[in-house]
Protein backbone atom coordinates (compact mmCIF):
# COMPACT_ATOMS: atom_id res chain seq x y z
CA UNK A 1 0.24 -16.32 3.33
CA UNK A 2 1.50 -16.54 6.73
CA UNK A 3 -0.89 -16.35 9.79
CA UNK A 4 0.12 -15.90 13.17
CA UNK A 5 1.05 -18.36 15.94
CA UNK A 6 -1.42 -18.30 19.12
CA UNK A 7 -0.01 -15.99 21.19
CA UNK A 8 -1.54 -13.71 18.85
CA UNK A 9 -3.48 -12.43 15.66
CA UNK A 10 -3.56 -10.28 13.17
CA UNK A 11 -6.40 -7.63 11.82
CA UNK A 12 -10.20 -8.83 11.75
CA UNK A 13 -10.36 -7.05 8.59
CA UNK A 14 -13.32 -7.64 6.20
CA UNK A 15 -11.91 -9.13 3.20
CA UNK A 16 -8.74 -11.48 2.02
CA UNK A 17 -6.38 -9.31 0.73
CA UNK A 18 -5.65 -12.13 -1.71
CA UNK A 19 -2.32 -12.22 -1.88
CA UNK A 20 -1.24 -13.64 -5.65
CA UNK A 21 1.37 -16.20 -5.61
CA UNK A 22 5.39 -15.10 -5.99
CA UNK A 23 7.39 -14.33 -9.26
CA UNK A 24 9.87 -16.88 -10.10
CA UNK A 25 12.51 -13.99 -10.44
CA UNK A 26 14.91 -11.89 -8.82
CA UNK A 27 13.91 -9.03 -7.32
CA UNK A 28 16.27 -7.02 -9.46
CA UNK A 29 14.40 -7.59 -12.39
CA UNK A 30 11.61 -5.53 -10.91
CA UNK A 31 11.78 -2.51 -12.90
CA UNK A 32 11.46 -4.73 -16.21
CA UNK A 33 7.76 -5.43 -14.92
CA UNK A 34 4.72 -3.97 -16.56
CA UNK A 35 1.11 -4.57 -18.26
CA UNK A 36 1.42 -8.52 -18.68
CA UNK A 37 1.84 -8.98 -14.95
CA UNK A 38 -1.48 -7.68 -14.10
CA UNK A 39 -3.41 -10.94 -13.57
CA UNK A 40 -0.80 -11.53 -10.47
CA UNK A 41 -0.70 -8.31 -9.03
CA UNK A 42 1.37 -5.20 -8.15
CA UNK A 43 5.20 -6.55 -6.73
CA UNK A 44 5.33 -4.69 -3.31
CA UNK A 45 9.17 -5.96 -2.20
CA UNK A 46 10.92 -9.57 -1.78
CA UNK A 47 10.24 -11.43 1.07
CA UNK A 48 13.34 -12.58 3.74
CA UNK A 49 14.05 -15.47 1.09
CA UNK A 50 14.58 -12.79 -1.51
CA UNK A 51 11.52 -13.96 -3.46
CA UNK A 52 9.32 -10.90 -5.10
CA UNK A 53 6.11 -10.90 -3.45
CA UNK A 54 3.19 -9.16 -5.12
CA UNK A 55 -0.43 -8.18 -3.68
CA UNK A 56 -3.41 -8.42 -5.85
CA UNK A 57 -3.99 -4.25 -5.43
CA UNK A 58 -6.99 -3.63 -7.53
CA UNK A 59 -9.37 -6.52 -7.22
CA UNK A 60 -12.95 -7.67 -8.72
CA UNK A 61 -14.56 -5.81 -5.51
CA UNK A 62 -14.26 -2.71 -4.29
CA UNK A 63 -11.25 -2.38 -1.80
CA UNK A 64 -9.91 -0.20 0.40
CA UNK A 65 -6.10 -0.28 1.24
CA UNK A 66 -4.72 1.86 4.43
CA UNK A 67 -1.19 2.72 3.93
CA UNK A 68 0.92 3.40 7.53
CA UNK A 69 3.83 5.29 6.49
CA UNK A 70 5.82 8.06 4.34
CA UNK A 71 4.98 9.65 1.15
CA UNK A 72 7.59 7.66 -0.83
CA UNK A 73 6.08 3.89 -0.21
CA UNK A 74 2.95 5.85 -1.47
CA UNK A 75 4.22 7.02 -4.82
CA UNK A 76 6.20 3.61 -5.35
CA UNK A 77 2.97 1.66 -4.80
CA UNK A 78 0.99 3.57 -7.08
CA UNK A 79 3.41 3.81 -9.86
CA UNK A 80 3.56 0.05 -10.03
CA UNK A 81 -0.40 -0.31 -9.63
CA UNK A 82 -0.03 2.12 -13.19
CA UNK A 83 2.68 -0.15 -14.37
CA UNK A 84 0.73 -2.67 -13.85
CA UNK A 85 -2.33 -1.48 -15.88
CA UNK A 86 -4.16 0.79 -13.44
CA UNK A 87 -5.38 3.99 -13.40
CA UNK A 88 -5.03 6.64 -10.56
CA UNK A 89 -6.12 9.27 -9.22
CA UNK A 90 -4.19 10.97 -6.16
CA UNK A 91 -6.21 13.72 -4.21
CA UNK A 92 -3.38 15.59 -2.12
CA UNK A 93 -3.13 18.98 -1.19
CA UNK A 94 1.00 19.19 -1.79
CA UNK A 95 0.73 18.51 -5.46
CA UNK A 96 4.52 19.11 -5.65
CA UNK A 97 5.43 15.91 -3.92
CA UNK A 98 3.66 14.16 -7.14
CA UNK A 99 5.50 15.53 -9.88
CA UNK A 100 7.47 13.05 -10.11
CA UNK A 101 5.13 10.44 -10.57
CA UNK A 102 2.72 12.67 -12.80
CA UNK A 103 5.84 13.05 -15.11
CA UNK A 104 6.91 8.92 -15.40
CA UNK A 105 2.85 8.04 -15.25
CA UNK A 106 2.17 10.08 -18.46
CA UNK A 107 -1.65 10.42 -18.80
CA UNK A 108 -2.20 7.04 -16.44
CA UNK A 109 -2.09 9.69 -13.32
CA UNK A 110 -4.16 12.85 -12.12
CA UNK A 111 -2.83 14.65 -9.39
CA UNK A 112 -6.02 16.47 -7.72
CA UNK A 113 -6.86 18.75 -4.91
CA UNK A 114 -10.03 17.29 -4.23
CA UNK A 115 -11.56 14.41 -5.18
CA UNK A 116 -13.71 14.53 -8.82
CA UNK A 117 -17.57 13.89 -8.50
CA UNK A 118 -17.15 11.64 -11.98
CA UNK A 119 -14.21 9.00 -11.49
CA UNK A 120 -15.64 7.31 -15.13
CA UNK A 121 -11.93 5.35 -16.41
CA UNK A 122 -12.00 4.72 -19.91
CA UNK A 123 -12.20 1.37 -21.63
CA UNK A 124 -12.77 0.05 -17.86
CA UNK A 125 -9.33 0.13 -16.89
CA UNK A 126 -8.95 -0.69 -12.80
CA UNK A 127 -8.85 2.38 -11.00
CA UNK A 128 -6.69 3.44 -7.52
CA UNK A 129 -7.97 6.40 -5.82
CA UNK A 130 -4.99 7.41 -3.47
CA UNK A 131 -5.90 10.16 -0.95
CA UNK A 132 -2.42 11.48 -0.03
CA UNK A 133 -2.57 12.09 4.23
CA UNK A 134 -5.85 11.38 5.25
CA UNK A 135 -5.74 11.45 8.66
CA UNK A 136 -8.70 12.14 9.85
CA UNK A 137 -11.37 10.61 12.07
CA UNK A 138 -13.74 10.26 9.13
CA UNK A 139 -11.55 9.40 6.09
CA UNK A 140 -12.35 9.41 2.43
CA UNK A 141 -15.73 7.07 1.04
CA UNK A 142 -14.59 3.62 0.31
CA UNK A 143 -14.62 2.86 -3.53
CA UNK A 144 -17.86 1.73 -4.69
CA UNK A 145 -17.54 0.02 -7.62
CA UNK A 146 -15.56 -3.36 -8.79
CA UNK A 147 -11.88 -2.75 -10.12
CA UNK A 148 -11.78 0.35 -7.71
CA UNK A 149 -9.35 0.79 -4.94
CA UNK A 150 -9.01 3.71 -2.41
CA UNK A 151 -5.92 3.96 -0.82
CA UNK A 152 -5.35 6.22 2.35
CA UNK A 153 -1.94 7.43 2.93
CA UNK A 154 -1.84 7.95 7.12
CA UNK A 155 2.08 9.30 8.20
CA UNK A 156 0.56 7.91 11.85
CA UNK A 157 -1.42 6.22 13.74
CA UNK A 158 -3.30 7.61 15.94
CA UNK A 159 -7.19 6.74 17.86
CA UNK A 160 -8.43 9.39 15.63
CA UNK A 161 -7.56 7.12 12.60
CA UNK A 162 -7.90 4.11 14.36
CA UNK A 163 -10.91 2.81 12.76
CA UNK A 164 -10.40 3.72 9.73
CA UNK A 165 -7.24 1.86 9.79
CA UNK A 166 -9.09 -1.15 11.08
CA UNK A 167 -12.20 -0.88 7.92
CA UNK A 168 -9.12 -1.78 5.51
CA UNK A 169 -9.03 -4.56 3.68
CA UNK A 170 -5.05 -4.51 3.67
CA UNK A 171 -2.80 -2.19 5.95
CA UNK A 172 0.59 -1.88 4.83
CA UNK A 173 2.53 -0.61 7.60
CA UNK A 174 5.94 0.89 7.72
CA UNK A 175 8.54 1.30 10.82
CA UNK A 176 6.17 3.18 13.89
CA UNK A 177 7.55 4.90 16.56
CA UNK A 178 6.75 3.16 20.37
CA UNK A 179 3.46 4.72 21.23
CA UNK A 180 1.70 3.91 17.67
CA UNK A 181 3.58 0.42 17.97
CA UNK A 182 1.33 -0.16 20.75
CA UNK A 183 -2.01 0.96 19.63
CA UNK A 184 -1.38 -1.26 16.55
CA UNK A 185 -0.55 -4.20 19.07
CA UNK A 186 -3.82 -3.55 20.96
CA UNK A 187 -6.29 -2.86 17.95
CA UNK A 188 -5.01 -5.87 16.28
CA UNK A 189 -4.22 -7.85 18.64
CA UNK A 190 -1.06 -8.53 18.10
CA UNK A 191 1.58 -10.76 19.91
CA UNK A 192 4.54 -8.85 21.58
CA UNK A 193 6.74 -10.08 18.68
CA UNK A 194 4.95 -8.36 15.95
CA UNK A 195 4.34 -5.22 18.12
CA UNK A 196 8.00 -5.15 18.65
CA UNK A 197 8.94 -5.57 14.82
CA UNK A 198 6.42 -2.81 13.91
CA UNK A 199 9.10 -0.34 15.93
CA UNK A 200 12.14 -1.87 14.63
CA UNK A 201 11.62 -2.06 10.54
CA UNK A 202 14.25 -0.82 8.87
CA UNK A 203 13.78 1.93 6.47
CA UNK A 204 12.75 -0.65 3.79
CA UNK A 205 11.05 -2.67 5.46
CA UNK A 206 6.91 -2.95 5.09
CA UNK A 207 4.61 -5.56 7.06
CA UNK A 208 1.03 -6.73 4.99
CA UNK A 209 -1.68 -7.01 7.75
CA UNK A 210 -4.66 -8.56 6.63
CA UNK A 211 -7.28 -11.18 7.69
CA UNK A 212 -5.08 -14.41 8.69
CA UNK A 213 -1.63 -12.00 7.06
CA UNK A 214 1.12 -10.71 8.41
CA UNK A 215 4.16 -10.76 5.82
CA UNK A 216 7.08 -9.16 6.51
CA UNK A 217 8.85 -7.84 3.29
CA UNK A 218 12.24 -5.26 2.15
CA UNK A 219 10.93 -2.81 -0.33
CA UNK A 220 13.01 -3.43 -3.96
CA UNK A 221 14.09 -0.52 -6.05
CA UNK A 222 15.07 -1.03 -8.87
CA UNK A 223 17.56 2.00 -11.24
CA UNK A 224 14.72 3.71 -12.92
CA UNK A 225 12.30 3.77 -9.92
CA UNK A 226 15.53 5.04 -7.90
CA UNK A 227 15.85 7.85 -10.63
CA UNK A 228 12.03 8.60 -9.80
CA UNK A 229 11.85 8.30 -6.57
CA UNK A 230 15.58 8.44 -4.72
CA UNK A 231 16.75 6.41 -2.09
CA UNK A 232 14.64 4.15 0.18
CA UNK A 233 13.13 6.08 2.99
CA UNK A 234 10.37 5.65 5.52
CA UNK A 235 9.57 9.48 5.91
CA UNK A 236 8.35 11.76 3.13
């Protein structure tokens, strides 16, 4: 984990995001990853030392996640959650954009217009609930149950949002434009050099804001998820 110096903090959010600790190998061998990794997390990209770093997604309590950014970290995230021995279930309302992921996920994936009143997962498996652009001043119910994740996919930030941004227990937060730079820099207090990265990530490039976190890392594709997904981008 890295916390911030004292010109500044990061997000007063309620819970550790618990970070798990680092794979002892290269990033490239990312797309060999699946079930037996689950106990240390979902890989999210390699850190500036080229070192995988991976975020424990679905945890024993209920969590909410807040994604800031484009549809394609969104579908990379939660095809290594399912790699990694989750569940999901993405409420959207361009079920196009998901085909994709529906097709490489198997049955491990439901692509839904609204969310189901019975999210019962077999056998127990850990469950992410991803609601595809949910920008809106309420935002979906946090998950409720342990093993259960809800992750909200907002292309912006805005004060609309703003709070429920600020609820998450992790933000993952892709390159903003100046204006939403600034809001983030205000609502979590945020030195001028983190504000300022937050408009200059490159198209790869993802910060972890969390309770005493801020971790800069590249996103890491490997030749399968490229085939999935296509190039690195930070729109949709």
């Amino acid at each position: 984990m890295t916390t911030p110096g004292a010109a500044g903090r990061t997000a007063p959010t309620r819970a550790d995001p618990e970070l798990a600790p680092t794979f002892s190998v290269p990033p490239a061998l990312v797309d060999a990853l699946g079930p037996p990794v689950r106990p240390a997390g979902v890989v999210l990209g390699a850190d500036p030392d080229g070192e995988p770093v991976t975020v424990a997604l679905v945890r024993p309590a209920p969590t909410r996640v807040v994604l800031l950014g484009g549809l394609y970290l969104a579908r990379q995230v939660t095809l290594r959650a399912v790699g990694a021995g989750s569940r999901a279930v993405v409420v959207t309302g361009r079920p196009p954009a998901w085909d994709a992921v529906l097709d490489a996920a198997d049955d491990r994936v439901r692509v839904v217009g609204e969310l189901p009143p019975d999210l019962a997962v077999a056998d127990g498996d850990p469950l992410l609930v991803v609601h595809d652009r949910g920008a809106t001043a309420r935002g979906p119910a946090p998950a409720r149950r342990p093993r259960q994740t809800t992750l909200v996919v907002l292309p912006s930030l805005v004060p609309a949002v703003s709070d429920l941004a600020d609820d998450a227990d992790l933000v993952l937060i892709q390159r903003l434009p100046p204006h939403e730079a600034e809001l983030a820099g205000r609502l979590w207090r945020l030195n001028p050099a983190m504000t300022e990265a937050l408009r200059t990530l490159p198209d790869r490039g993802v910060v972890l804001l969390g309770r005493n976190l801020w971790r800069r890392v590249d996103l890491v594709t490997g030749p399968r998820e490229s085939a999935i997904l296509g190039p690195v981008r930070r729109g949709d």
